[in-house]
PDB file of N, CA and C in Angstrom:
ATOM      1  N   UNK A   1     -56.585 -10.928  26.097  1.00  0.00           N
ATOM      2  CA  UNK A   1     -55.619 -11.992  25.878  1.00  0.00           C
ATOM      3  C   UNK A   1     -55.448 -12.272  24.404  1.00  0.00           C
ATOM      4  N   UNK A   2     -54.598 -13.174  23.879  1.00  0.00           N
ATOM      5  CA  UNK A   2     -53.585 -13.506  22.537  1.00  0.00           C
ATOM      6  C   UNK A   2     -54.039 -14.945  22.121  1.00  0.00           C
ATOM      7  N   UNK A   3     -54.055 -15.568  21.173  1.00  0.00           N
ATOM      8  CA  UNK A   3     -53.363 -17.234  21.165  1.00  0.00           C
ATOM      9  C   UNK A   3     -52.243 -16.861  20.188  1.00  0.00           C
ATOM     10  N   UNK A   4     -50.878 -17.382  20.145  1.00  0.00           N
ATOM     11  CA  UNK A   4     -50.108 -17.516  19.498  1.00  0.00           C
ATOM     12  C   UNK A   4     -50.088 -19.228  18.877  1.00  0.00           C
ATOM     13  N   UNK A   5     -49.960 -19.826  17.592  1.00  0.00           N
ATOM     14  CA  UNK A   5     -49.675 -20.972  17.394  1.00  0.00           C
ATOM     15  C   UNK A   5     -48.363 -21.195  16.608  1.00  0.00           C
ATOM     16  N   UNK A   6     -47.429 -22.030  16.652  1.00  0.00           N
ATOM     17  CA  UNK A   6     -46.688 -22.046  15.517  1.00  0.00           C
ATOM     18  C   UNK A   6     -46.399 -23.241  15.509  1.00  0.00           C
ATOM     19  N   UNK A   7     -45.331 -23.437  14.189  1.00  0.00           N
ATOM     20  CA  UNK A   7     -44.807 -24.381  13.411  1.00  0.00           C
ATOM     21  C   UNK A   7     -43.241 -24.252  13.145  1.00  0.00           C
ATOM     22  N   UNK A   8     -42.607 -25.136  13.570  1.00  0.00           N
ATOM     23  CA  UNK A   8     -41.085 -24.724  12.537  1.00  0.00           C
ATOM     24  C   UNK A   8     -40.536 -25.961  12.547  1.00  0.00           C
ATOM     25  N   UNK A   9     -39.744 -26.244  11.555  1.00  0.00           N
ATOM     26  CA  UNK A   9     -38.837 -27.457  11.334  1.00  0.00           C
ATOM     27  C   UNK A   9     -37.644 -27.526  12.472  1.00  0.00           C
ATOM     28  N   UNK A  10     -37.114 -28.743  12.744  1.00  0.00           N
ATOM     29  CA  UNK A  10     -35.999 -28.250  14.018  1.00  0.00           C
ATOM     30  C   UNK A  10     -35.188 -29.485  13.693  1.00  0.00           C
ATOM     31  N   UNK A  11     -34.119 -30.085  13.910  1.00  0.00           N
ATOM     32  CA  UNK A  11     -33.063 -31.086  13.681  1.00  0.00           C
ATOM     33  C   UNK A  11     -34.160 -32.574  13.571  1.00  0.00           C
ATOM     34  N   UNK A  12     -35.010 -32.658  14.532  1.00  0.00           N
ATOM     35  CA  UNK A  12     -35.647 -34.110  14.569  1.00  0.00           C
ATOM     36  C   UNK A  12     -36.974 -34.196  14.185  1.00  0.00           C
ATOM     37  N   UNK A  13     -37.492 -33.296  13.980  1.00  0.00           N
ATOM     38  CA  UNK A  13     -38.686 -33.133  12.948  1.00  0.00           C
ATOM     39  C   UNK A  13     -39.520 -32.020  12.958  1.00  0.00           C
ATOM     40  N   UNK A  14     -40.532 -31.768  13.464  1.00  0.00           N
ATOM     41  CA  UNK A  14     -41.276 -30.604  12.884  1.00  0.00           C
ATOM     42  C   UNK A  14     -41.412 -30.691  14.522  1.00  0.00           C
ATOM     43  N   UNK A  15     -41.223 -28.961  15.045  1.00  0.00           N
ATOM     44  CA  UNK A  15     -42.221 -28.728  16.253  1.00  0.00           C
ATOM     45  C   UNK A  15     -43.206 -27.522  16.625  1.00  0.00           C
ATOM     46  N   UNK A  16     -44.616 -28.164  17.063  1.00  0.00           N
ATOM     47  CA  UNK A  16     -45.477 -27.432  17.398  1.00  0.00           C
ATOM     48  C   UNK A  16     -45.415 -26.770  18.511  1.00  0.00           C
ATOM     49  N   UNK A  17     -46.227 -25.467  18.138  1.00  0.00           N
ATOM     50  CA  UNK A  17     -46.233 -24.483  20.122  1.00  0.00           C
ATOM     51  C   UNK A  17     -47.449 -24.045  19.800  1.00  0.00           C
ATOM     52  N   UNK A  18     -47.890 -23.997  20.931  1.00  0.00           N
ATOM     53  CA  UNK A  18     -48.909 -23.042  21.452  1.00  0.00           C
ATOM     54  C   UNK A  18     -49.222 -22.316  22.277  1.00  0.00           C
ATOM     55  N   UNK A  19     -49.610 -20.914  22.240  1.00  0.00           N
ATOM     56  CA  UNK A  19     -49.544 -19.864  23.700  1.00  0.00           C
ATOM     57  C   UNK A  19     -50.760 -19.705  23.766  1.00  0.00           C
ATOM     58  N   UNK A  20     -51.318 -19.227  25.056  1.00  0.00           N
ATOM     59  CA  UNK A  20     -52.463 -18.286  25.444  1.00  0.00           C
ATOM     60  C   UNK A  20     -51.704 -17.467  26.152  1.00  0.00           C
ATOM     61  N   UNK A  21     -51.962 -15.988  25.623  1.00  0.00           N
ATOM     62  CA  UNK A  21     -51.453 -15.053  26.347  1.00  0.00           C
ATOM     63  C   UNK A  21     -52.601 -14.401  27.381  1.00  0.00           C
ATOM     64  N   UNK A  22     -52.622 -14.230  28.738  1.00  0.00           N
ATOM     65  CA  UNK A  22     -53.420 -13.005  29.537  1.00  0.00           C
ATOM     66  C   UNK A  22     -53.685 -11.584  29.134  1.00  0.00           C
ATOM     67  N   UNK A  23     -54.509 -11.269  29.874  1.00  0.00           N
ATOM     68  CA  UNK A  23     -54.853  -9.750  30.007  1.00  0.00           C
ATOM     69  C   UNK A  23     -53.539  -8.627  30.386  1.00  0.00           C
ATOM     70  N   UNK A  24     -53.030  -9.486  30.948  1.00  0.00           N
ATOM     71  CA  UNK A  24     -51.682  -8.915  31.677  1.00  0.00           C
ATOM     72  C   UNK A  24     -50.562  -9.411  31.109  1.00  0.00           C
ATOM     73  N   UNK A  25     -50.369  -9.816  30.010  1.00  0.00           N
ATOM     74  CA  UNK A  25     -49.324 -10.165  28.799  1.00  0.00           C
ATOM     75  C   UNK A  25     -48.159 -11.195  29.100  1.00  0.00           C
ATOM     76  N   UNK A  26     -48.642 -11.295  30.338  1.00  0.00           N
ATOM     77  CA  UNK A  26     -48.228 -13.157  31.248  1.00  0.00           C
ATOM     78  C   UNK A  26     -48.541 -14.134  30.015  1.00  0.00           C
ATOM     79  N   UNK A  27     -47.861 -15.481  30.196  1.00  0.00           N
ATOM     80  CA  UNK A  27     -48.213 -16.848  29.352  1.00  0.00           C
ATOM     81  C   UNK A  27     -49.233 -17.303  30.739  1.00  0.00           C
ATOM     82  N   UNK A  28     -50.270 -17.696  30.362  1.00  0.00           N
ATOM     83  CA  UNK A  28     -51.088 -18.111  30.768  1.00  0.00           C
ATOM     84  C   UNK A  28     -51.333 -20.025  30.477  1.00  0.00           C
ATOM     85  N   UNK A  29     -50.970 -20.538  29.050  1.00  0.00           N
ATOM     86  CA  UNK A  29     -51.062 -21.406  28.988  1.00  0.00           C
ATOM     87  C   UNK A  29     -50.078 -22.414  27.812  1.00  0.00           C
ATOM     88  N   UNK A  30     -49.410 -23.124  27.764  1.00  0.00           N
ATOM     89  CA  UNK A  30     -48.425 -23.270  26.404  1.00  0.00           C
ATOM     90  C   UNK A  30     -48.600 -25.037  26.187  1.00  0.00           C
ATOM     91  N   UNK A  31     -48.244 -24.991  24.678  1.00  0.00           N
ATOM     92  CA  UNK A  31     -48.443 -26.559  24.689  1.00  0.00           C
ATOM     93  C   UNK A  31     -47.712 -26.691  23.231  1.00  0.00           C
ATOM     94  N   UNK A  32     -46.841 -27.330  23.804  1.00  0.00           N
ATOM     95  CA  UNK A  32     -45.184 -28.297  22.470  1.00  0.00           C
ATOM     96  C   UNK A  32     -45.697 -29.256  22.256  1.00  0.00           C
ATOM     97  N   UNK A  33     -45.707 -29.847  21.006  1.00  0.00           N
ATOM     98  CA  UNK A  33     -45.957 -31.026  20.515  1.00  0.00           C
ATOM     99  C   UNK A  33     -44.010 -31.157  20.084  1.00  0.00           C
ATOM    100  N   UNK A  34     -43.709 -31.716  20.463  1.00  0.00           N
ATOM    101  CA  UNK A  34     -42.291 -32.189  19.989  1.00  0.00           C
ATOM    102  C   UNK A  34     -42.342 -33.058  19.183  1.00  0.00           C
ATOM    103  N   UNK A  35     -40.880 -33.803  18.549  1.00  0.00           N
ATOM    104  CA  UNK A  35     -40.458 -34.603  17.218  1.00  0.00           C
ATOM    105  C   UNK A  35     -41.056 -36.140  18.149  1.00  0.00           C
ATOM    106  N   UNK A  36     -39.888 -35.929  19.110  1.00  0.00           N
ATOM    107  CA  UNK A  36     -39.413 -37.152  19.798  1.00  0.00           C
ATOM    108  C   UNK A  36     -40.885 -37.920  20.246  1.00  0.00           C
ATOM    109  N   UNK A  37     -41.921 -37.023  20.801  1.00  0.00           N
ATOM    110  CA  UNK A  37     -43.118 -37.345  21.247  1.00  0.00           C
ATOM    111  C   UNK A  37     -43.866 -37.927  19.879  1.00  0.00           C
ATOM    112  N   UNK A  38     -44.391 -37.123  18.522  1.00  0.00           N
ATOM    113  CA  UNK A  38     -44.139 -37.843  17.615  1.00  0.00           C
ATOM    114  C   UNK A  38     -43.999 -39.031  17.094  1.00  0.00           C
ATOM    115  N   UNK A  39     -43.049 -38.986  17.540  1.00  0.00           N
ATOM    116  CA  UNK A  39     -42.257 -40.589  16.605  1.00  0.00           C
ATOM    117  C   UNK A  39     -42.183 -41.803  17.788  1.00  0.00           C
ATOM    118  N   UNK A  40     -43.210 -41.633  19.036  1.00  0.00           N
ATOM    119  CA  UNK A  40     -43.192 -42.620  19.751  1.00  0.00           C
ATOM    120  C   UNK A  40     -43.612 -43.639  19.309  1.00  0.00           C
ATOM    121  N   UNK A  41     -45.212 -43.331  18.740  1.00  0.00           N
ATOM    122  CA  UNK A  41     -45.839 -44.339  18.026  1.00  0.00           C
ATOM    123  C   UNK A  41     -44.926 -45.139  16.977  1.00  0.00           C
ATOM    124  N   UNK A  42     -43.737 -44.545  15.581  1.00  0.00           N
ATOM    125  CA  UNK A  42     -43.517 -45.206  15.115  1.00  0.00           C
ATOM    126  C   UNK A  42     -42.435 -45.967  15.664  1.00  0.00           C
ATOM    127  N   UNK A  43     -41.941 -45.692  16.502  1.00  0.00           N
ATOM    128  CA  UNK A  43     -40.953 -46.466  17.843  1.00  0.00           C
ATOM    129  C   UNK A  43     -41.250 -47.413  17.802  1.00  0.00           C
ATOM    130  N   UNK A  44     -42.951 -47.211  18.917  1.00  0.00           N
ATOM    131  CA  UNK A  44     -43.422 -48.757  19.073  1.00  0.00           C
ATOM    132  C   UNK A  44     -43.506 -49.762  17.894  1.00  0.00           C
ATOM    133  N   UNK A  45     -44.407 -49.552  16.860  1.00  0.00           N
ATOM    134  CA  UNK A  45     -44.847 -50.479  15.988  1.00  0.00           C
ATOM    135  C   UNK A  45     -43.242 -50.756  15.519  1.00  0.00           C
ATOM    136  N   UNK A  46     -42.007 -50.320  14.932  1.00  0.00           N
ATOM    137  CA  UNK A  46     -41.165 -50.978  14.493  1.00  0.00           C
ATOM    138  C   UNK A  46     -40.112 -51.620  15.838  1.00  0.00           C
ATOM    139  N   UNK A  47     -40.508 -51.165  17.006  1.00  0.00           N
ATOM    140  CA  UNK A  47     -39.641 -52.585  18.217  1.00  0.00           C
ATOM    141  C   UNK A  47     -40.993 -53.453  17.885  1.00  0.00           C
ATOM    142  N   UNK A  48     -42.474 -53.536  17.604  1.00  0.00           N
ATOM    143  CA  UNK A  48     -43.018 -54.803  17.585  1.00  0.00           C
ATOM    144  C   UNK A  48     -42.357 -55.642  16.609  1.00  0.00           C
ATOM    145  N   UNK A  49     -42.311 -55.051  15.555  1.00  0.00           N
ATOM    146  CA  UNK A  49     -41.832 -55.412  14.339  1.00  0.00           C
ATOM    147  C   UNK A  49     -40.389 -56.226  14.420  1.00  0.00           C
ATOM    148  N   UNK A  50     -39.529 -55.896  14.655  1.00  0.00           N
ATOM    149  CA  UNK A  50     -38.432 -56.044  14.847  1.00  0.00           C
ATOM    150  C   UNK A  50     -37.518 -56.820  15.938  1.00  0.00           C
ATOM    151  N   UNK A  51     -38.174 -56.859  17.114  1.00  0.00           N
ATOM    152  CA  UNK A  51     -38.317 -57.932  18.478  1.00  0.00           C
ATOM    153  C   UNK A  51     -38.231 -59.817  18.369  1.00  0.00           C
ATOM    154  N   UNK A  52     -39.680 -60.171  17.063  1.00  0.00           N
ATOM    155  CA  UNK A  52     -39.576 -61.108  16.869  1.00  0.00           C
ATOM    156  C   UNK A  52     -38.446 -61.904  16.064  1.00  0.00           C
ATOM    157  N   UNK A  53     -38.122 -61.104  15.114  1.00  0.00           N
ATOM    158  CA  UNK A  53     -37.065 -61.549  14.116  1.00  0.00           C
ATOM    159  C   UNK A  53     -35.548 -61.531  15.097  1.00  0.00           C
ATOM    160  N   UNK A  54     -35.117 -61.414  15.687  1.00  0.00           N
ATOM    161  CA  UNK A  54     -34.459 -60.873  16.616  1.00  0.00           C
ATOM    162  C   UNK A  54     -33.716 -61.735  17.784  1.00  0.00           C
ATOM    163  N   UNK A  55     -35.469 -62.738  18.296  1.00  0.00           N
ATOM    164  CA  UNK A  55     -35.346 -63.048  19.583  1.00  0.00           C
ATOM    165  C   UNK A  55     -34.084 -64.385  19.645  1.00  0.00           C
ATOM    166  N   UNK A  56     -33.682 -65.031  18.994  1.00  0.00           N
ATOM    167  CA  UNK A  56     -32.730 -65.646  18.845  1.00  0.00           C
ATOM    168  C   UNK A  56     -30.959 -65.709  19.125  1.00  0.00           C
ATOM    169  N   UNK A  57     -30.905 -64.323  18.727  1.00  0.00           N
ATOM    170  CA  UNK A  57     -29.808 -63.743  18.606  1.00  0.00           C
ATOM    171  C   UNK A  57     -29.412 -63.641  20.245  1.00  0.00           C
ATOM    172  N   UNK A  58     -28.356 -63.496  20.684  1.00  0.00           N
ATOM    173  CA  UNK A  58     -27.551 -63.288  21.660  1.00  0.00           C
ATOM    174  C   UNK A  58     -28.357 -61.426  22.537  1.00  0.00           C
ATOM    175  N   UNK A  59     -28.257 -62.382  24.031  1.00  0.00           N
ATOM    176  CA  UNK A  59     -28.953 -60.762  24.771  1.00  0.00           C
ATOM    177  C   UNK A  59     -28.607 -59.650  24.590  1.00  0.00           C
ATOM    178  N   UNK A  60     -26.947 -59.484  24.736  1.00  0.00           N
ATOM    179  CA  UNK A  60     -26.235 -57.897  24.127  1.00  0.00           C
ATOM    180  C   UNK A  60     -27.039 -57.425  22.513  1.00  0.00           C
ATOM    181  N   UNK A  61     -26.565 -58.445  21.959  1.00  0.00           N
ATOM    182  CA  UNK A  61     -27.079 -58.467  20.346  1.00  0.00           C
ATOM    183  C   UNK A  61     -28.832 -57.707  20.136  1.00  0.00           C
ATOM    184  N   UNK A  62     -29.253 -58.482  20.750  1.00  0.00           N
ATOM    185  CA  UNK A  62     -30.885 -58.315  20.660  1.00  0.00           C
ATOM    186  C   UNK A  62     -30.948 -56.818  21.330  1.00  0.00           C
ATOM    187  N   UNK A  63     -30.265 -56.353  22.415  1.00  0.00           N
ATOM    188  CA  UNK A  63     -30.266 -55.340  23.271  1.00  0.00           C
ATOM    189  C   UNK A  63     -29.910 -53.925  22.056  1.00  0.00           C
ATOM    190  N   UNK A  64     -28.306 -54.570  21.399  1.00  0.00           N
ATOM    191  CA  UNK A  64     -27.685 -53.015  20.429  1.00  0.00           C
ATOM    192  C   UNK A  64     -28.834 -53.265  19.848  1.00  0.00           C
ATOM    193  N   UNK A  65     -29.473 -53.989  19.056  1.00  0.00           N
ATOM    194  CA  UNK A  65     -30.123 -53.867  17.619  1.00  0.00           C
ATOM    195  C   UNK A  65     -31.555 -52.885  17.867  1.00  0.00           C
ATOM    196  N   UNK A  66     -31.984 -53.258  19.711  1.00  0.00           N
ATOM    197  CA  UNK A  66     -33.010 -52.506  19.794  1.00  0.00           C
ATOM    198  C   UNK A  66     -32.546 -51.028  19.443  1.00  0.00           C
ATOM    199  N   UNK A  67     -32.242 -50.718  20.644  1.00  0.00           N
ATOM    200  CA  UNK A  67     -31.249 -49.576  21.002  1.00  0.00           C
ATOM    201  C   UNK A  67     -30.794 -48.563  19.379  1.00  0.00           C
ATOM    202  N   UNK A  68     -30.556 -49.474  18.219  1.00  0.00           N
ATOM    203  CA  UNK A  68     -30.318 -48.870  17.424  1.00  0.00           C
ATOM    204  C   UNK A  68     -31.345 -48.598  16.668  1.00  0.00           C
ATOM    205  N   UNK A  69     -32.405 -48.995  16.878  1.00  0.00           N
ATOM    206  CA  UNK A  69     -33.724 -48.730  16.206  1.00  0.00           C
ATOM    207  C   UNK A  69     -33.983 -47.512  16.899  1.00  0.00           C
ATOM    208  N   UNK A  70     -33.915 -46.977  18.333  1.00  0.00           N
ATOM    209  CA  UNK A  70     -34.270 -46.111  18.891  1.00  0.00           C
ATOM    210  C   UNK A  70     -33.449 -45.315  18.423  1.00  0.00           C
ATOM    211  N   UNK A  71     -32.388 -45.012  18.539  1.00  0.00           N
ATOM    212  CA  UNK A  71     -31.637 -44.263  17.982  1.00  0.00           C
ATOM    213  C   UNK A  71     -31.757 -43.675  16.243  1.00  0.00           C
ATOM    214  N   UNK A  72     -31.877 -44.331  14.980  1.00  0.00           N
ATOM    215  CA  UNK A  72     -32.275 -44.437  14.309  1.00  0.00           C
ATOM    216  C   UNK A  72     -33.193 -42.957  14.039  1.00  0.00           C
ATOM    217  N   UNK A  73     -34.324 -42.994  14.849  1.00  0.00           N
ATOM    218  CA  UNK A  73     -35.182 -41.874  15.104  1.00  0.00           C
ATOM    219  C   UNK A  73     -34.733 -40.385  15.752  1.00  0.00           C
ATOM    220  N   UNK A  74     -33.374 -40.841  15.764  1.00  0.00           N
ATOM    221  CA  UNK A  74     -32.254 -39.375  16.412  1.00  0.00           C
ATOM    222  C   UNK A  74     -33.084 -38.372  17.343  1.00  0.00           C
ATOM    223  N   UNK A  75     -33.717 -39.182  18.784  1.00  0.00           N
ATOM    224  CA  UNK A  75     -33.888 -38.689  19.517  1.00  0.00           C
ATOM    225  C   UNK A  75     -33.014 -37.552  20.639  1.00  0.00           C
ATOM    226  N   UNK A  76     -33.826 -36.810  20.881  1.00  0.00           N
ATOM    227  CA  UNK A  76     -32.998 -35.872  21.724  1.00  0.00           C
ATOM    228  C   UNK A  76     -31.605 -36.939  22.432  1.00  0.00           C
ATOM    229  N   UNK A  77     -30.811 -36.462  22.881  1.00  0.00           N
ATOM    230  CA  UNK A  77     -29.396 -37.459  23.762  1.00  0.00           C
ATOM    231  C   UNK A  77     -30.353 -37.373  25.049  1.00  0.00           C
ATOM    232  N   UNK A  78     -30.840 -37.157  26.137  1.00  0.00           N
ATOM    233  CA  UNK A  78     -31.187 -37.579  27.060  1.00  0.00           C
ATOM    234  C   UNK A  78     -32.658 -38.459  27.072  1.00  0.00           C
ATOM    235  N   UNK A  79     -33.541 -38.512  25.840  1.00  0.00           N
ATOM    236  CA  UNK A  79     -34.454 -39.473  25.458  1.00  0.00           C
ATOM    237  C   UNK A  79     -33.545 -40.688  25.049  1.00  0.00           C
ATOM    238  N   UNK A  80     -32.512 -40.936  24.038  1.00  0.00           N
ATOM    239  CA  UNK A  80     -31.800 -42.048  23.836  1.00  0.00           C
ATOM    240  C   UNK A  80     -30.921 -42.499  24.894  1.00  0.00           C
ATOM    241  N   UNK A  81     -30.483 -42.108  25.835  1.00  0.00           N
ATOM    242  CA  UNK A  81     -29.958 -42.607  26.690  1.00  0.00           C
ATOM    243  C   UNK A  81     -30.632 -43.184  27.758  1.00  0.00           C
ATOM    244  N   UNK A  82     -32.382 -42.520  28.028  1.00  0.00           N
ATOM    245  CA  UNK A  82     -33.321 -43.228  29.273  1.00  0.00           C
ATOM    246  C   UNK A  82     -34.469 -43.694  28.883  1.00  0.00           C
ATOM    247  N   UNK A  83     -34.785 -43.695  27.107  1.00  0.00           N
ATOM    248  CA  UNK A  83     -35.842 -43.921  26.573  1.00  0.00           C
ATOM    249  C   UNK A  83     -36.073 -45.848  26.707  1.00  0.00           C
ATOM    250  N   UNK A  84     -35.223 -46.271  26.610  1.00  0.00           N
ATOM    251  CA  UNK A  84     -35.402 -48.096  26.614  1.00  0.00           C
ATOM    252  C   UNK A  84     -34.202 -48.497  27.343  1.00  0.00           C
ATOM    253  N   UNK A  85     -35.190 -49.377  27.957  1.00  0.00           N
ATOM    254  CA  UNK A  85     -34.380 -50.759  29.067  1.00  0.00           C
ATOM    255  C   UNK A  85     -35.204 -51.623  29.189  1.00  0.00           C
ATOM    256  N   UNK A  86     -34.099 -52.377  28.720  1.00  0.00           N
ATOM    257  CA  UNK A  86     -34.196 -54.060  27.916  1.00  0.00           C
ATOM    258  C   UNK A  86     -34.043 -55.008  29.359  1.00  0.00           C
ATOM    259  N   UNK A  87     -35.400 -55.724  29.394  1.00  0.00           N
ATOM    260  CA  UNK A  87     -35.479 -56.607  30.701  1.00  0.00           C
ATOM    261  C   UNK A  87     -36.357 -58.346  29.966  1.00  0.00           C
ATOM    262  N   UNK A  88     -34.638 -58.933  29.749  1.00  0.00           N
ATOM    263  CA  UNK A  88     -35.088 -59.913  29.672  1.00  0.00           C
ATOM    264  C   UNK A  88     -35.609 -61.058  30.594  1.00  0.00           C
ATOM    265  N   UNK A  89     -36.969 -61.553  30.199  1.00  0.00           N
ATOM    266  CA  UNK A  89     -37.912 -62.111  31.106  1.00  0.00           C
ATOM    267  C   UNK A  89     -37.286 -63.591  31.496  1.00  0.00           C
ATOM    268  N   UNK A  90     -37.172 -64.219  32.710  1.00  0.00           N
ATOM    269  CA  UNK A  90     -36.749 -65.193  33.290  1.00  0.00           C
ATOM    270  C   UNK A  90     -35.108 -64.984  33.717  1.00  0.00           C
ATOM    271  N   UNK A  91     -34.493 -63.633  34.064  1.00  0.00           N
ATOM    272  CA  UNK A  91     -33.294 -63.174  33.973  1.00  0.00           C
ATOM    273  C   UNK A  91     -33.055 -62.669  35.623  1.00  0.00           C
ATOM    274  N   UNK A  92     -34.197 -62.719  36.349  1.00  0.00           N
ATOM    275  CA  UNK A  92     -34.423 -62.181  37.394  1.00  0.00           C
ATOM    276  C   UNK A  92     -34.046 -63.301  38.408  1.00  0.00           C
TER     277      UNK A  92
END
């Protein structure tokens, strides 16, 4: 068997791979570190950040401004479109 590792730059930030190749030149085992995965962490800490200053403002309002923070981080289009939903509490 092989390990292959790599590195390359890609539109949203840097992405990692990894192979194990078999005896029989099959992928046996693979592992992506992606952008989007990445930049979850700095996701979170700037919606903490950014939430409080915020909470005042009108629900749509508070909703784009998140939304544009996520975006911001130019996530893949099907991460920005299912990545956040905004559930304001006592709305139920």
């Amino acid at each position: 068997g092989a390990r292959g590792v790599g590195a390359c730059d890609v539109p949203r930030g840097t992405l990692f791979h990894e192979y194990q190749i078999g005896e029989d030149g099959l992928v046996q085992e693979a592992n992506c570190i992606i952008p989007t995965g990445q930049n979850l962490g700095n996701i979170d800490r700037d919606m903490r950040a950014l939430v409080p200053t915020i909470l005042t403002e009108p629900q749509d309002q508070i909703r784009l401004k998140m939304e544009m923070l996520v975006r911001a981080y130019d996530p893949c289009i099907s991460c920005s479109t299912h990545f956040l939903n905004v559930k304001f509490v006592g709305d139920e």
